[in-house]
C-alpha atoms as a PDB file:
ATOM      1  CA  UNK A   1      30.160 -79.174  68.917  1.00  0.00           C
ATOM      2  CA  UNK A   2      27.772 -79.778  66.154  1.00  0.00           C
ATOM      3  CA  UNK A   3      29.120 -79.282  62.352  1.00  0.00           C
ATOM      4  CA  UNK A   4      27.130 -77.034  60.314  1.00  0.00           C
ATOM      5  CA  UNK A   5      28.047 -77.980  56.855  1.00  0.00           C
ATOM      6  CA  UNK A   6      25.682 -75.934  54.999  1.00  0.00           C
ATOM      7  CA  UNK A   7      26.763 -72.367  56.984  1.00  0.00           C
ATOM      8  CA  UNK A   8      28.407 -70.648  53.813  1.00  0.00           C
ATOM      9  CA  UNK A   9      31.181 -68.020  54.450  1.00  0.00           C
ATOM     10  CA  UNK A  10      30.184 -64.213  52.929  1.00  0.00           C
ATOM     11  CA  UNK A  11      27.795 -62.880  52.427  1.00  0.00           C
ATOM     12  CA  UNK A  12      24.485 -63.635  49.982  1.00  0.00           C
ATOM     13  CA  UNK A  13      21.845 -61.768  48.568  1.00  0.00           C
ATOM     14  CA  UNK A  14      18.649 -62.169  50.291  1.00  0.00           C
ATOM     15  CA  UNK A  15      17.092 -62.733  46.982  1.00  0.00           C
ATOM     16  CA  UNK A  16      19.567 -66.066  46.288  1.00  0.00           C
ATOM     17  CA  UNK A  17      18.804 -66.998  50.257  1.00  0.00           C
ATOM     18  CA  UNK A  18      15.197 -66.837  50.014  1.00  0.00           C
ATOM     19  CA  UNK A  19      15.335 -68.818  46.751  1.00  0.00           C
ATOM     20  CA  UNK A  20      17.191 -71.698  48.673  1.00  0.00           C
ATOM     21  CA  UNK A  21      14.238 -71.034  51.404  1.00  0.00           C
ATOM     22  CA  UNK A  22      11.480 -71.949  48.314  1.00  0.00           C
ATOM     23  CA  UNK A  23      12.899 -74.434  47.087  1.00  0.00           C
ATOM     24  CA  UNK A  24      13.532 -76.146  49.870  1.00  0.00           C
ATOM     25  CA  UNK A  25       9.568 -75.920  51.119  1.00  0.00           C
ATOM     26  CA  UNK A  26       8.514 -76.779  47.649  1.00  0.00           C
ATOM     27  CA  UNK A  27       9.265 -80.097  48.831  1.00  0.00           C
ATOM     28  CA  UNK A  28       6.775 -80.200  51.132  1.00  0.00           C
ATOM     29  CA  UNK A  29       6.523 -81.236  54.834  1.00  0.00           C
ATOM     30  CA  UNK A  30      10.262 -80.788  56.114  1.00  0.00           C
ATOM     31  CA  UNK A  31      12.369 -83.336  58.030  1.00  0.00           C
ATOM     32  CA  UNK A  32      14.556 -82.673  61.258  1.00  0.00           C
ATOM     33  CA  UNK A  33      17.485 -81.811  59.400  1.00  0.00           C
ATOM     34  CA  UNK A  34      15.620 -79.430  56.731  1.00  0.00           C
ATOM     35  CA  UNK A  35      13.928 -77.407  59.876  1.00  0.00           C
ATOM     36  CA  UNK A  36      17.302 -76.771  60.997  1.00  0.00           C
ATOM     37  CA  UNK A  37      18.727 -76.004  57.243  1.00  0.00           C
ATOM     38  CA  UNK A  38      15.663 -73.798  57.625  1.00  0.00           C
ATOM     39  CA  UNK A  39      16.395 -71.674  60.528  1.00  0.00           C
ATOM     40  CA  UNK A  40      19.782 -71.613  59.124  1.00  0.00           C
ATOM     41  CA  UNK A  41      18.655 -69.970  56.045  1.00  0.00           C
ATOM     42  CA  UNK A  42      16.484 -67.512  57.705  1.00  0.00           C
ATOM     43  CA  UNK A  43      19.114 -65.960  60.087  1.00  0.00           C
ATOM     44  CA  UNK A  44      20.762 -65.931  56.577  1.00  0.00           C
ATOM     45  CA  UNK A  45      17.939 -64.290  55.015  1.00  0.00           C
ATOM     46  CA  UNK A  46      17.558 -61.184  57.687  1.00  0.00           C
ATOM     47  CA  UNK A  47      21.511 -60.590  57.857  1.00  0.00           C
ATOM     48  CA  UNK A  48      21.329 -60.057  54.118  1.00  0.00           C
ATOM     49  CA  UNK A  49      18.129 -58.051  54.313  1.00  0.00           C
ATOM     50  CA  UNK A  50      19.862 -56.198  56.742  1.00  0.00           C
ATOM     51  CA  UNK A  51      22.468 -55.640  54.840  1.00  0.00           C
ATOM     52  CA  UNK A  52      20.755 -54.519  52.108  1.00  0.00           C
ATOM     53  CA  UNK A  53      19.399 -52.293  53.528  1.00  0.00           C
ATOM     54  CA  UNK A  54      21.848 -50.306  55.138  1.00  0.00           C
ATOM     55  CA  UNK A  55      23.493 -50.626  51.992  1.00  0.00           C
ATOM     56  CA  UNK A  56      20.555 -48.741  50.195  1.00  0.00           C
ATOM     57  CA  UNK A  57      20.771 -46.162  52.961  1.00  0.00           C
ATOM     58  CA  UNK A  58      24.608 -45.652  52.495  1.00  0.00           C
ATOM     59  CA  UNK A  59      23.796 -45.038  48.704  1.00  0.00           C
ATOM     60  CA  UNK A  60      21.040 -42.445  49.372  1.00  0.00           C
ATOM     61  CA  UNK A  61      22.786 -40.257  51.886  1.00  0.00           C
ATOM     62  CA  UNK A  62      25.824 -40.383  49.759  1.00  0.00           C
ATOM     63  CA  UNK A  63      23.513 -39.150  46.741  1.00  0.00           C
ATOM     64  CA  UNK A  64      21.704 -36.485  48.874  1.00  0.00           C
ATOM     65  CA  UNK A  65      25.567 -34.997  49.769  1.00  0.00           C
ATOM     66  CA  UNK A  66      26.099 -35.031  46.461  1.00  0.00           C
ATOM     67  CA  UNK A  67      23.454 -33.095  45.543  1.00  0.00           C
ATOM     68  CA  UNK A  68      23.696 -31.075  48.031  1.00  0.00           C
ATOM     69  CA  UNK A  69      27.414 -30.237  47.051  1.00  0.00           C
ATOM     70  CA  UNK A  70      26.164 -29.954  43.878  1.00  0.00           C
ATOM     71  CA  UNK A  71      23.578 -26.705  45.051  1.00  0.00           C
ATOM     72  CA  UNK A  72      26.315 -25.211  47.102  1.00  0.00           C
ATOM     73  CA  UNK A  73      28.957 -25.014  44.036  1.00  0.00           C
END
């Protein structure tokens, strides 16, 4: 079994992942070990977009039923 020492437990915001992403191309032309790092980071990247998102979609409909229960009262 191979040992993944950079996986990270939680979760992060995409916006602290994709920095990690940058930072680690800004380096230039990326080794065997960074390319996996890499592919790490993005399967990182889209759970937190994910995420996000249905975060951001929670918080809407939860404001559009309180609005709504707002109309009704």
């Amino acid at each position: 079994m191979l040992s993944t020492p950079h996986r990270r437990t939680g979760s992060r915001a995409a916006s602290v992942v994709n920095a990690e992403i940058r930072a680690l191309w800004c380096r230039g032309m990326l080794t065997v070990s960074e390319r996996e790092r890499y592919r790490e980071l993005l399967a990182e990247w889209a759970e937190a977009v994910r995420a996000e998102d249905a975060s951001a979609h929670r918080a809407a409909r939860a404001e559009g039923t309180r609005e709504d229960l707002a109309r009704a009262a």
